[in-house]
N, C-alpha and C. Protein backbone atom coordinates (compact mmCIF):
# COMPACT_ATOMS: atom_id res chain seq x y z
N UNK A 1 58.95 -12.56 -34.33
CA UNK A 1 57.77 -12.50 -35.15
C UNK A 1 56.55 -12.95 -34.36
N UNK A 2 56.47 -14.14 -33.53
CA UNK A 2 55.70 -14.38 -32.46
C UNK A 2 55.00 -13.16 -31.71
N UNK A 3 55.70 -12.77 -30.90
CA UNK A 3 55.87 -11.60 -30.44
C UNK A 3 54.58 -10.63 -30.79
N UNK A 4 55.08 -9.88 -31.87
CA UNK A 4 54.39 -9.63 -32.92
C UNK A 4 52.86 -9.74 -32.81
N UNK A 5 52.86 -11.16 -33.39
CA UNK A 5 52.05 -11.77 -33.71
C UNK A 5 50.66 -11.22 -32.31
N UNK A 6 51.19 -11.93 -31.42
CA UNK A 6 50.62 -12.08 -30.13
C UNK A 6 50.33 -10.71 -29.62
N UNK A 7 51.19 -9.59 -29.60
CA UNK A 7 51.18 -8.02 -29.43
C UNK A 7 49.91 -7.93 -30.17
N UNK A 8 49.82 -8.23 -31.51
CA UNK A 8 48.53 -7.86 -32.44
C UNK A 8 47.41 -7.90 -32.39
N UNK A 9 47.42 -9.56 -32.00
CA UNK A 9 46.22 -10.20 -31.32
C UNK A 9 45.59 -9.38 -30.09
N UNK A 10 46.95 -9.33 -29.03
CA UNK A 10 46.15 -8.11 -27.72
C UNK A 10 45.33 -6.94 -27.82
N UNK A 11 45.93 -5.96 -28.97
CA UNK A 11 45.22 -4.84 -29.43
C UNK A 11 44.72 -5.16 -29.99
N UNK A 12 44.21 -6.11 -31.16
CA UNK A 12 42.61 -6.62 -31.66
C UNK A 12 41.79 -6.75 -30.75
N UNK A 13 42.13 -7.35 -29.70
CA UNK A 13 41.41 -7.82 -29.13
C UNK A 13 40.40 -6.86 -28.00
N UNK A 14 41.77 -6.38 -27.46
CA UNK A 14 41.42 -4.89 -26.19
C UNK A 14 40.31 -3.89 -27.43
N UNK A 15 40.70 -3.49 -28.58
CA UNK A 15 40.05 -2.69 -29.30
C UNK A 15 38.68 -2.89 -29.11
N UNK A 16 38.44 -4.32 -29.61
CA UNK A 16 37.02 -4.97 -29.62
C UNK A 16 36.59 -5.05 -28.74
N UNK A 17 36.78 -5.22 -27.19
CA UNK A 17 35.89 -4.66 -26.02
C UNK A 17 35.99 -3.42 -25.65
N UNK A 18 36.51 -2.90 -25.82
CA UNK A 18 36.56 -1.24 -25.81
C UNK A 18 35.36 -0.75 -26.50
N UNK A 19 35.56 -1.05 -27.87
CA UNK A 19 34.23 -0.55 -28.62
C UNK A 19 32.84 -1.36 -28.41
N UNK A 20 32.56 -2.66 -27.66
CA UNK A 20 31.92 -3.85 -27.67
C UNK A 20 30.46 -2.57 -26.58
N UNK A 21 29.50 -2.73 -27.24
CA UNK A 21 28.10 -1.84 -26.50
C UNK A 21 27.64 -2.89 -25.87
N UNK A 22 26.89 -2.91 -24.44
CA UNK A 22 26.21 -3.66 -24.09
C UNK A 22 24.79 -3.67 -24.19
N UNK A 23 24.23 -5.00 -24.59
CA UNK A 23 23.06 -5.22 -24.94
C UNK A 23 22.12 -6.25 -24.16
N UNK A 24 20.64 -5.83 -24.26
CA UNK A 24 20.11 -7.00 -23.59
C UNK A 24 19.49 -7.63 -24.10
N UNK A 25 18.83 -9.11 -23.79
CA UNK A 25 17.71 -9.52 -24.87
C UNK A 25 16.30 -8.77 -24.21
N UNK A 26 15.17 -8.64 -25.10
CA UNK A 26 14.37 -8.03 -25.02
C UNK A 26 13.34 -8.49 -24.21
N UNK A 27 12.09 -8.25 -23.91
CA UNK A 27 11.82 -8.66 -22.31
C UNK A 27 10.44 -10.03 -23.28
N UNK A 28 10.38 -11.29 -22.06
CA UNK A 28 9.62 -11.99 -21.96
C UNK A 28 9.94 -13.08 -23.58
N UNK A 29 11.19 -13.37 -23.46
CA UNK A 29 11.77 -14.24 -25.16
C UNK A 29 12.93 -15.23 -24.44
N UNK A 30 12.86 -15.84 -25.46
CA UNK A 30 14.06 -16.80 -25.68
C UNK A 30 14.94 -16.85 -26.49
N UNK A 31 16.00 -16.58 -27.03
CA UNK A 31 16.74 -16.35 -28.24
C UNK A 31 17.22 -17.55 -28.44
N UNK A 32 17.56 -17.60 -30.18
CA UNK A 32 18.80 -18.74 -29.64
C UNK A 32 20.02 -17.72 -30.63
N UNK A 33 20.91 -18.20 -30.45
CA UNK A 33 22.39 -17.76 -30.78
C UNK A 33 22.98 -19.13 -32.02
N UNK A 34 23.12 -18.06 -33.06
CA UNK A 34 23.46 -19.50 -34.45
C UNK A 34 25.18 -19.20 -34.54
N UNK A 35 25.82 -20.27 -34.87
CA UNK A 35 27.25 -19.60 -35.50
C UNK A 35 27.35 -18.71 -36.68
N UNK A 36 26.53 -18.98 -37.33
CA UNK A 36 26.76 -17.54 -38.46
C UNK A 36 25.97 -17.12 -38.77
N UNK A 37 25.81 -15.88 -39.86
CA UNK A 37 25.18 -14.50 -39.47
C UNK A 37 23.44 -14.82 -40.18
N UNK A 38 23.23 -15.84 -41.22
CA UNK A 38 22.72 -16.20 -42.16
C UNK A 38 21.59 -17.10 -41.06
N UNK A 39 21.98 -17.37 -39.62
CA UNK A 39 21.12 -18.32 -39.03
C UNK A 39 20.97 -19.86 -39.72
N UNK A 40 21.71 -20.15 -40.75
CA UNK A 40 21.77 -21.35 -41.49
C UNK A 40 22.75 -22.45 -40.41
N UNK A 41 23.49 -21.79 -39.36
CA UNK A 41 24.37 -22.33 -38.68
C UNK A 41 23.60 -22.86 -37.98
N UNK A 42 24.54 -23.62 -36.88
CA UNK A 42 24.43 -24.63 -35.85
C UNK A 42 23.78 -23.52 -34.79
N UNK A 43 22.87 -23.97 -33.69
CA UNK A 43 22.26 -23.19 -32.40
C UNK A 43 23.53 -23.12 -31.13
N UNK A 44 24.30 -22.09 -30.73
CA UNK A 44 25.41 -22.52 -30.12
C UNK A 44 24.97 -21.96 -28.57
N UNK A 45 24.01 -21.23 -28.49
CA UNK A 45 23.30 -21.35 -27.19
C UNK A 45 22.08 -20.59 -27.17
N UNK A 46 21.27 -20.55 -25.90
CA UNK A 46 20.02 -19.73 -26.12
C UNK A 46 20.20 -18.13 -24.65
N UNK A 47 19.69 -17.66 -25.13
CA UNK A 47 19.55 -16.34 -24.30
C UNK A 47 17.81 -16.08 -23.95
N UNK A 48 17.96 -15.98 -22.45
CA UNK A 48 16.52 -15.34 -22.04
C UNK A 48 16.15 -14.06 -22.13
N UNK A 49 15.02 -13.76 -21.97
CA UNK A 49 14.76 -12.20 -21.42
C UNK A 49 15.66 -12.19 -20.57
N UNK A 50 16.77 -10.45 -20.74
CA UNK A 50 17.12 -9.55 -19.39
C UNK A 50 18.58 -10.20 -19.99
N UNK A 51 19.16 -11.10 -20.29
CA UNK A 51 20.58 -11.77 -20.34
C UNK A 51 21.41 -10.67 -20.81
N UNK A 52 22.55 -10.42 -20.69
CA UNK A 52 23.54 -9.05 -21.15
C UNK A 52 24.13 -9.72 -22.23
N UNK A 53 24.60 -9.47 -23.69
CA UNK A 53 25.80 -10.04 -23.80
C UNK A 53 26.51 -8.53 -24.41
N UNK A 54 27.55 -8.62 -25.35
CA UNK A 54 28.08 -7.51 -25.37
C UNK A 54 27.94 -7.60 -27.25
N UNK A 55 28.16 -6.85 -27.79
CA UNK A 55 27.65 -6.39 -29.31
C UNK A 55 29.06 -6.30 -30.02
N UNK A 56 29.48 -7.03 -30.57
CA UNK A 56 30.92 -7.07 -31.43
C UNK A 56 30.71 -6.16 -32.74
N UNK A 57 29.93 -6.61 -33.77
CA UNK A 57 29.44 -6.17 -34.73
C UNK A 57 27.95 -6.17 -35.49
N UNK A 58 27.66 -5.42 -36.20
CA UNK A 58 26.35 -5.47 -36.83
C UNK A 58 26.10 -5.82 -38.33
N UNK A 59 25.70 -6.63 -38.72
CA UNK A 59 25.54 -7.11 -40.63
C UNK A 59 24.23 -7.23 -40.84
N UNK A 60 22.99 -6.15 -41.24
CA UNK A 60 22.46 -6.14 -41.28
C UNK A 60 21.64 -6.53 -40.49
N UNK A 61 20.23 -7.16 -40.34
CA UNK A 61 19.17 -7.47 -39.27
C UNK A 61 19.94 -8.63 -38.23
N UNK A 62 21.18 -8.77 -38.15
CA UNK A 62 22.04 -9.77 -37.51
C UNK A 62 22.96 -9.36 -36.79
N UNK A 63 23.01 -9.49 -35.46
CA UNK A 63 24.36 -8.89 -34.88
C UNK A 63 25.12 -9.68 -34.39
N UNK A 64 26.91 -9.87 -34.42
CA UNK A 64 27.79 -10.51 -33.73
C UNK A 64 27.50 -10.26 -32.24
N UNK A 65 27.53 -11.31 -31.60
CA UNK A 65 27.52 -10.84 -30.01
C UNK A 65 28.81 -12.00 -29.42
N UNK A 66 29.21 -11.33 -27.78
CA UNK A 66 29.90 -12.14 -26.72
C UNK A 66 29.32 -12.31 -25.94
N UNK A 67 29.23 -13.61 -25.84
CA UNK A 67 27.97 -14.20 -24.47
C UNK A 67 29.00 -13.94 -23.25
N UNK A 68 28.30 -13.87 -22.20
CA UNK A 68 28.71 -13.80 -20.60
C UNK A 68 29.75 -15.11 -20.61
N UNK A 69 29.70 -16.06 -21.60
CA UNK A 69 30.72 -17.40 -21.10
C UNK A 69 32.16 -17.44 -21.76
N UNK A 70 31.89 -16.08 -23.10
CA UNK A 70 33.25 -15.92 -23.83
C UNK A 70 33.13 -16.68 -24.73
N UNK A 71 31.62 -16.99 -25.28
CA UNK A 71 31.15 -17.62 -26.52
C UNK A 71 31.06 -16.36 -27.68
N UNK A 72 30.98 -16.77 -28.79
CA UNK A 72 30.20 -15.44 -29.53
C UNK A 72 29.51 -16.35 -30.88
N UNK A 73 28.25 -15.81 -31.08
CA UNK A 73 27.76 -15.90 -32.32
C UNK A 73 26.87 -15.22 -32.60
N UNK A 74 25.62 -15.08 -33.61
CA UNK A 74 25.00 -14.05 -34.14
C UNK A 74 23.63 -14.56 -33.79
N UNK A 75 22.57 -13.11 -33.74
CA UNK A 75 21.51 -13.36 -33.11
C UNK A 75 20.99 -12.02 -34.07
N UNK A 76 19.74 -12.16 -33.82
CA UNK A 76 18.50 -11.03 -34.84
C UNK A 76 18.84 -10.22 -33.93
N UNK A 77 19.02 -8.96 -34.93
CA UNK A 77 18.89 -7.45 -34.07
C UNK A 77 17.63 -6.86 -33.33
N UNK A 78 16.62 -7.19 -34.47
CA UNK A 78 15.10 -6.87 -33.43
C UNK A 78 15.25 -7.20 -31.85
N UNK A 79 15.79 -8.33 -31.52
CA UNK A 79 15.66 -9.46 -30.40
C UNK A 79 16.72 -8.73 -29.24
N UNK A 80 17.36 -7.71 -29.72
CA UNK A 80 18.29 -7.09 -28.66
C UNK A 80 17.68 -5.18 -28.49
N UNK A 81 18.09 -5.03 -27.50
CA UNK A 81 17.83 -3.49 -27.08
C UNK A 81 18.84 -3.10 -26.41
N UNK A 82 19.38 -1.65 -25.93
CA UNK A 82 20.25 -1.34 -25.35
C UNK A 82 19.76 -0.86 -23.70
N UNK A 83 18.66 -0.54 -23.74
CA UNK A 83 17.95 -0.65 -22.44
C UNK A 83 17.57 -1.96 -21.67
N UNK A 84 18.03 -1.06 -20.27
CA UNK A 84 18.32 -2.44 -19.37
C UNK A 84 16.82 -3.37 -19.64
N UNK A 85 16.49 -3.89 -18.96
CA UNK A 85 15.18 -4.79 -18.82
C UNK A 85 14.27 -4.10 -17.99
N UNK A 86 12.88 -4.24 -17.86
CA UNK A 86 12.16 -3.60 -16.67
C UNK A 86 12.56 -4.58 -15.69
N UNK A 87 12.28 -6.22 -15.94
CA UNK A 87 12.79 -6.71 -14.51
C UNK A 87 13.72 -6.62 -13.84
N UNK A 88 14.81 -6.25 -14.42
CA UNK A 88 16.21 -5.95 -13.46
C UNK A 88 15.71 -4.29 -12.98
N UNK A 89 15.06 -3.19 -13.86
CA UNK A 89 15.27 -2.23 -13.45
C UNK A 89 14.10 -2.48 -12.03
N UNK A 90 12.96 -2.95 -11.82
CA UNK A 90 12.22 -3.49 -10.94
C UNK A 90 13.14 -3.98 -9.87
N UNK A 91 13.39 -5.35 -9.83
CA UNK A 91 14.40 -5.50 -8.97
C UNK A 91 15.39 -4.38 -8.22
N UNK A 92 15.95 -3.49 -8.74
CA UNK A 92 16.82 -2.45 -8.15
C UNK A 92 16.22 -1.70 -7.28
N UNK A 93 14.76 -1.48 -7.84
CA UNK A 93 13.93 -0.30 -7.49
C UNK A 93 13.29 -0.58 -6.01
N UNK A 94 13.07 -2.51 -6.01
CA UNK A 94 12.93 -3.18 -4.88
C UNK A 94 13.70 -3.30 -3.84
N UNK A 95 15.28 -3.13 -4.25
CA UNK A 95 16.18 -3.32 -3.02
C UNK A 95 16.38 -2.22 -2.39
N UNK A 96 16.44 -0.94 -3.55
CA UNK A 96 16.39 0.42 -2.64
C UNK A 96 14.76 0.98 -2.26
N UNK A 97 13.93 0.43 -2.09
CA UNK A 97 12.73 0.61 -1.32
C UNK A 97 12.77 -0.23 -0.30
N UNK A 98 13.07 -1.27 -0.21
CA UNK A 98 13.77 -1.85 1.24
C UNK A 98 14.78 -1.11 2.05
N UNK A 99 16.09 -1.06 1.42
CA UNK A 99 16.75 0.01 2.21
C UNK A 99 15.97 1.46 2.84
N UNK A 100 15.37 1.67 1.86
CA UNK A 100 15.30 3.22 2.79
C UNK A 100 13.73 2.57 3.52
N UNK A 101 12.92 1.69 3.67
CA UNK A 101 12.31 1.26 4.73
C UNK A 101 12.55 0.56 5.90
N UNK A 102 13.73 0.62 5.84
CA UNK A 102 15.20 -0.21 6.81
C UNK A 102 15.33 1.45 7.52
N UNK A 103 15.90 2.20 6.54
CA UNK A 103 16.08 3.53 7.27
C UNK A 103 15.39 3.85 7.83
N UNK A 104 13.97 4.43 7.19
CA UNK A 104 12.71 4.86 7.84
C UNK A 104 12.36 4.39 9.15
N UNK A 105 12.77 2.62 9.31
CA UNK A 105 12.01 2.32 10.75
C UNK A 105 13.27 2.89 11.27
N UNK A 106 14.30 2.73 11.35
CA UNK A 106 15.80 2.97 12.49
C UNK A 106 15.42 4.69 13.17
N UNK A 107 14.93 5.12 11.90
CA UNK A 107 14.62 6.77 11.93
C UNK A 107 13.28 6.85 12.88
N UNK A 108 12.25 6.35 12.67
CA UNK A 108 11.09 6.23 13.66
C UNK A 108 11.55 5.91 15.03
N UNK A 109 12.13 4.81 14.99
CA UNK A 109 12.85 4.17 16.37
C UNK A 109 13.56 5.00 16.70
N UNK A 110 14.71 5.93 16.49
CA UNK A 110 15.17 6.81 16.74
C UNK A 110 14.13 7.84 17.62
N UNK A 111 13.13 8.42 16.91
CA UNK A 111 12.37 9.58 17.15
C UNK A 111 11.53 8.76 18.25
N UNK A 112 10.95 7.85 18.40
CA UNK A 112 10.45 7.54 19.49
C UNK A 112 11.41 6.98 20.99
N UNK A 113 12.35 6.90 20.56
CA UNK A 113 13.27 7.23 22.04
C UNK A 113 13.38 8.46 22.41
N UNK A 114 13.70 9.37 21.62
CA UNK A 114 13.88 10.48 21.85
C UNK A 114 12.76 10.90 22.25
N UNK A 115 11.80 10.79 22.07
CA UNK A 115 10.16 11.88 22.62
C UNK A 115 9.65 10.54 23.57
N UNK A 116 10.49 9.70 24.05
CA UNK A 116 9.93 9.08 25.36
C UNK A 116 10.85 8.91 26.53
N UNK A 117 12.09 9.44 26.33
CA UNK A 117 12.99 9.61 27.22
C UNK A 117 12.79 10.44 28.13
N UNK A 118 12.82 10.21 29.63
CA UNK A 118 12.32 10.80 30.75
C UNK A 118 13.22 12.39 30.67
N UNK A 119 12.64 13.34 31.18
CA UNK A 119 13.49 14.60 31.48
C UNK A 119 14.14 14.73 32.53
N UNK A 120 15.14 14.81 32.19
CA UNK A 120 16.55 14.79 33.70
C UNK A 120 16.38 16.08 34.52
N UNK A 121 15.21 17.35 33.63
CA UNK A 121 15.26 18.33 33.84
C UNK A 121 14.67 18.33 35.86
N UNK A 122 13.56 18.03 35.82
CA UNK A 122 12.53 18.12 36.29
C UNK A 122 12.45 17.52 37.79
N UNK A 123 13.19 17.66 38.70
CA UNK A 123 13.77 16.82 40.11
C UNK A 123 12.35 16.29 40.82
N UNK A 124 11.83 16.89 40.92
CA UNK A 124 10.51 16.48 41.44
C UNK A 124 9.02 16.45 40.43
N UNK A 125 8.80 15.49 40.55
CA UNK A 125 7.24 15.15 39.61
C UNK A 125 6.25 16.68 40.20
N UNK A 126 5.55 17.22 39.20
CA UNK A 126 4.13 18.07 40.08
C UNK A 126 3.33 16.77 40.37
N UNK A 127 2.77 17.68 41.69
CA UNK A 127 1.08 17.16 41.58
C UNK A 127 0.27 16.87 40.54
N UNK A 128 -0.49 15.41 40.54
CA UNK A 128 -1.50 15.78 39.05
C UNK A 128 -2.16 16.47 39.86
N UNK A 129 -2.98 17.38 38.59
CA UNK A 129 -4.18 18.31 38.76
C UNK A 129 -5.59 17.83 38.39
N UNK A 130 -6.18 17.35 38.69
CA UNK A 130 -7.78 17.22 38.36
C UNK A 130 -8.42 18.18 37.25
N UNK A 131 -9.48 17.28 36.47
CA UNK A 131 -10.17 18.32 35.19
C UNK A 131 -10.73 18.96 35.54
N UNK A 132 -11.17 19.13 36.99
CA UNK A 132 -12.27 20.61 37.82
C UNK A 132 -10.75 21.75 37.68
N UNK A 133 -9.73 21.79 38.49
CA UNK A 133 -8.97 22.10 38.54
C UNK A 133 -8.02 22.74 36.84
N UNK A 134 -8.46 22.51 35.79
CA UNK A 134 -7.48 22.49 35.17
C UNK A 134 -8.00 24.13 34.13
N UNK A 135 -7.20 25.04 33.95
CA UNK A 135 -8.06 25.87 33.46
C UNK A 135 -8.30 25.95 32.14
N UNK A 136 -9.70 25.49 31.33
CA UNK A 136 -9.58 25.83 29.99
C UNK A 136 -9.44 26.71 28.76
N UNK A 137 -8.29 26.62 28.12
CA UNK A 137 -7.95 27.75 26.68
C UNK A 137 -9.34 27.96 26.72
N UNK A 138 -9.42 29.45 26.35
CA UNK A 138 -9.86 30.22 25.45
C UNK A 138 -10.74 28.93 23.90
N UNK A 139 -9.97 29.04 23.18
CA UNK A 139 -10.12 27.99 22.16
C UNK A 139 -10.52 26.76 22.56
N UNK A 140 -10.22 26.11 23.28
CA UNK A 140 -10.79 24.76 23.75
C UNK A 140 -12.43 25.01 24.39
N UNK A 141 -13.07 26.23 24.55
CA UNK A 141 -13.87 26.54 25.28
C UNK A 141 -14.80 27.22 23.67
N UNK A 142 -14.92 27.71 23.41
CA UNK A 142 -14.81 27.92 22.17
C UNK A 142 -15.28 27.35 21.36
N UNK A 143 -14.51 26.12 20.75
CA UNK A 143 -14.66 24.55 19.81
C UNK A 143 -15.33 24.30 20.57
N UNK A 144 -15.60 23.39 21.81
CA UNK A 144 -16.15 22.72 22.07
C UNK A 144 -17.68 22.46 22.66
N UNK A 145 -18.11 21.69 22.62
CA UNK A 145 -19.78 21.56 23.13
C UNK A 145 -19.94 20.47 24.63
N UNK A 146 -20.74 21.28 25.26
CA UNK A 146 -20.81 20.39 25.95
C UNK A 146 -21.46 18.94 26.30
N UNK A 147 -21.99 18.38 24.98
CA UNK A 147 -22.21 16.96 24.80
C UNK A 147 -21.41 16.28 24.09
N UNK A 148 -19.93 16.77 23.21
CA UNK A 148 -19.52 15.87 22.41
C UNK A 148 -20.47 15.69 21.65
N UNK A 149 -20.73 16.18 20.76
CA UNK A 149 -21.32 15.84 19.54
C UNK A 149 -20.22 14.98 18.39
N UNK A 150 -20.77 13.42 18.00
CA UNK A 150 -20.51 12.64 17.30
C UNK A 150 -20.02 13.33 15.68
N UNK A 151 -18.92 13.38 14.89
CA UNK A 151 -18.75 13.92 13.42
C UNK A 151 -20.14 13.46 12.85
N UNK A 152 -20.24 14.04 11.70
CA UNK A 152 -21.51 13.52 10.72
C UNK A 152 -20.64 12.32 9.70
N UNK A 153 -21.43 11.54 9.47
CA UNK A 153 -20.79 10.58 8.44
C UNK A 153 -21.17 10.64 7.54
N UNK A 154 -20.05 11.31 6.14
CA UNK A 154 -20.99 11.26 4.90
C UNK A 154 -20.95 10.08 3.84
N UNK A 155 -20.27 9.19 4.23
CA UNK A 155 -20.51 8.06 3.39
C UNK A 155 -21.68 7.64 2.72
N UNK A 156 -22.77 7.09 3.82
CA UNK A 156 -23.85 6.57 3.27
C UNK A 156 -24.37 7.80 2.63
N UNK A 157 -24.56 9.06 2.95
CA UNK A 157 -24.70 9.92 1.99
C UNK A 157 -24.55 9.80 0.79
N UNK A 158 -23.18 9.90 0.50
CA UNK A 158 -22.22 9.68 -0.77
C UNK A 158 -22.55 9.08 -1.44
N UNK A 159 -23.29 7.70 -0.86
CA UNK A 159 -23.08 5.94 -1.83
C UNK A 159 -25.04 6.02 -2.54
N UNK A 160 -25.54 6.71 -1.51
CA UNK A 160 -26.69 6.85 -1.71
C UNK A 160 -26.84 7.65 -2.70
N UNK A 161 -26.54 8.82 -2.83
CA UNK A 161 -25.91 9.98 -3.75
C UNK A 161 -25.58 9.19 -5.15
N UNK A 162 -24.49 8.05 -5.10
CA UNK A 162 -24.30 7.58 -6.07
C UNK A 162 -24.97 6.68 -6.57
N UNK A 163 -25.92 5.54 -6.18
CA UNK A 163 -26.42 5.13 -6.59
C UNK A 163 -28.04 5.75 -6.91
N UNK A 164 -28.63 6.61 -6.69
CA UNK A 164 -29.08 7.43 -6.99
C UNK A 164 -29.10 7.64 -9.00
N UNK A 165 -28.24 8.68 -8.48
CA UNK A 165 -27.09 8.79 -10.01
C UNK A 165 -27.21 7.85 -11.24
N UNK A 166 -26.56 6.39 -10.52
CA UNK A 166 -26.51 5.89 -11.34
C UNK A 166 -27.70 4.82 -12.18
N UNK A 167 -28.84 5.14 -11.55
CA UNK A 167 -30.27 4.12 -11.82
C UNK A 167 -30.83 5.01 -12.32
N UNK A 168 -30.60 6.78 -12.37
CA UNK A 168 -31.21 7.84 -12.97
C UNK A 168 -30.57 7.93 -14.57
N UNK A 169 -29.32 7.72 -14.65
CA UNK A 169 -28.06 7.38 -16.04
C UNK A 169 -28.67 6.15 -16.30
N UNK A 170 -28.59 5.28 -15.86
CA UNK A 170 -29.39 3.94 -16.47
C UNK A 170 -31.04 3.91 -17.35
N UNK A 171 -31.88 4.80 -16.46
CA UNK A 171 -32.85 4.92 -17.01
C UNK A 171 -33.03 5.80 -18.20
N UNK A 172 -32.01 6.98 -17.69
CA UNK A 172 -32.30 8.31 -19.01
C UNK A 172 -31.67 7.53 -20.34
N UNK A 173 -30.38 6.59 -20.22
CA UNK A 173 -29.91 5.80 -21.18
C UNK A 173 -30.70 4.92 -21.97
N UNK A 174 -31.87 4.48 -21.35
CA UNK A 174 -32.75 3.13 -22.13
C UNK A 174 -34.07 4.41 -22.80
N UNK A 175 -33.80 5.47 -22.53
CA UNK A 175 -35.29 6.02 -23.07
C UNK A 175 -34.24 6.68 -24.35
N UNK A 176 -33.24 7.25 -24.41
CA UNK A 176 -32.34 7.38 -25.25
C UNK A 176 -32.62 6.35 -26.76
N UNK A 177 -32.21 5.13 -26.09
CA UNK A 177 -31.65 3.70 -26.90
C UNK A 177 -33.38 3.63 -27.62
N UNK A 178 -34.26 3.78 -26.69
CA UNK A 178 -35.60 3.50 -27.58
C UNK A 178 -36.05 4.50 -28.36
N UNK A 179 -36.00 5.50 -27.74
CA UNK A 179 -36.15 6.88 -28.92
C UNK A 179 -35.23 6.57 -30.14
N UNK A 180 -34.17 5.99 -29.72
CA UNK A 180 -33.44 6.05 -31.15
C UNK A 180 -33.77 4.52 -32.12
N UNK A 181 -34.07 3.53 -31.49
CA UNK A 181 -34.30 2.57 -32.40
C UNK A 181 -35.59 2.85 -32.97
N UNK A 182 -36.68 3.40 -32.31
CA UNK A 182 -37.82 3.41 -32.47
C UNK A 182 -38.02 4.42 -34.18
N UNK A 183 -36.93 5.65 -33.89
CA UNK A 183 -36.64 6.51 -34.93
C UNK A 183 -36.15 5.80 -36.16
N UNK A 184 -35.27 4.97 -35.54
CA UNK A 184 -34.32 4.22 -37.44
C UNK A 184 -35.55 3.39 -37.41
N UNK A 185 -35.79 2.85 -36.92
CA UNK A 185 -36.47 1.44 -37.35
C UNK A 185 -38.35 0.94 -37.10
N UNK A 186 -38.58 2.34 -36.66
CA UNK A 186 -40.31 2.13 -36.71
C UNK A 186 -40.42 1.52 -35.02
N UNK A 187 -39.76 0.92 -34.65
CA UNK A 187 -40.00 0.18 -33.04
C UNK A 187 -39.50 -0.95 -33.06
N UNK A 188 -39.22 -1.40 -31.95
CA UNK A 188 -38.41 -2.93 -31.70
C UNK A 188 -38.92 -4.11 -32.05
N UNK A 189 -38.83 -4.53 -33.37
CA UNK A 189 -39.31 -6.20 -33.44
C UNK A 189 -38.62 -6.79 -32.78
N UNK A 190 -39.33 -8.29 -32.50
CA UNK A 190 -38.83 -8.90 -31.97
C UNK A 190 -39.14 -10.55 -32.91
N UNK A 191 -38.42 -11.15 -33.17
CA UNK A 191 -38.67 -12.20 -34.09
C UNK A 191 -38.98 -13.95 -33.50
């Protein structure tokens, strides 16, 4: 009958984590955890943001839970979600952006051995050639000027441009604001 007994208990038990959903507490809280469902009970521990526990049952705005220690008691349903946390999902998102910037340099380092490794091809160095000596593309002759002419910079353009703009919006705005008070209200007292 023991036996039994104990057999019963196993499949109660296996059942109930089988079906048991995992849950988290909800982000930036403190919970606490009461022994019964009514919260009239004793506080039998507290839960932070992000904490897992697992979801036994639901009784209205109250759910049975199993804490991570193999505790269980009941906590407000509002206070749980089934989505992970942003900080853990953050965290993850941090370790695999490290990894593959771990990769990325090995991969750079890679590519710069490779495009600086001497050519085995080539037994004898040429002569350098001098820039009198060297004959210029088509295209390079072409593009180019013979002073180097400096790019144009359009920044100060731009900023000038914008502030411009914006003292012209400033002003058309205050003749706006007075046309219109002047309209409701005869003109601006001042008291």
């Amino acid at each position: 009958m023991s036996r039994r007994l104990w057999a019963g208990l196993l499949l109660a038990a296996l059942a109930a984590a089988a079906r048991a959903e995992p849950l988290y507490v909800i982000e930036q809280l403190v919970v606490s955890v009461n022994s019964s469902a009514d919260a009239s009970g004793e506080r039998i521990a507290t839960l932070k943001s992000g904490d897992r526990v697992e979801a036994i049952e639901r009784s209205g705005e109250q759910v049975h839970v199993r804490l991570p220690g193999g505790k269980d008691g009941w906590v407000r349903a509002s206070y749980l979600s089934a989505d992970e946390p942003l900080r853990v999902r953050l965290t993850q998102r941090d370790a695999e952006l490290a990894q593959l910037k771990d990769q990325l340099s090995g991969l750079q380092q890679q590519l710069h051995a490779a495009t600086t490794r001497p050519s085995t091809a080539a037994a004898a160095p040429a002569p350098a050639a001098t820039a009198a000596e060297e004959p210029a593309s088509p295209a390079a002759a072409m593009f180019s000027s013979a002073g180097e002419e400096r790019p144009a910079r359009l920044w100060p353009w731009t900023l000038a441009a914008a502030l411009v703009g914006l003292g012209l919006g400033f002003a058309l705005g205050a003749l706006v604001l007075d046309r219109h008070i002047r309209r409701k209200y005869g003109g601006l007292r001042i008291y």
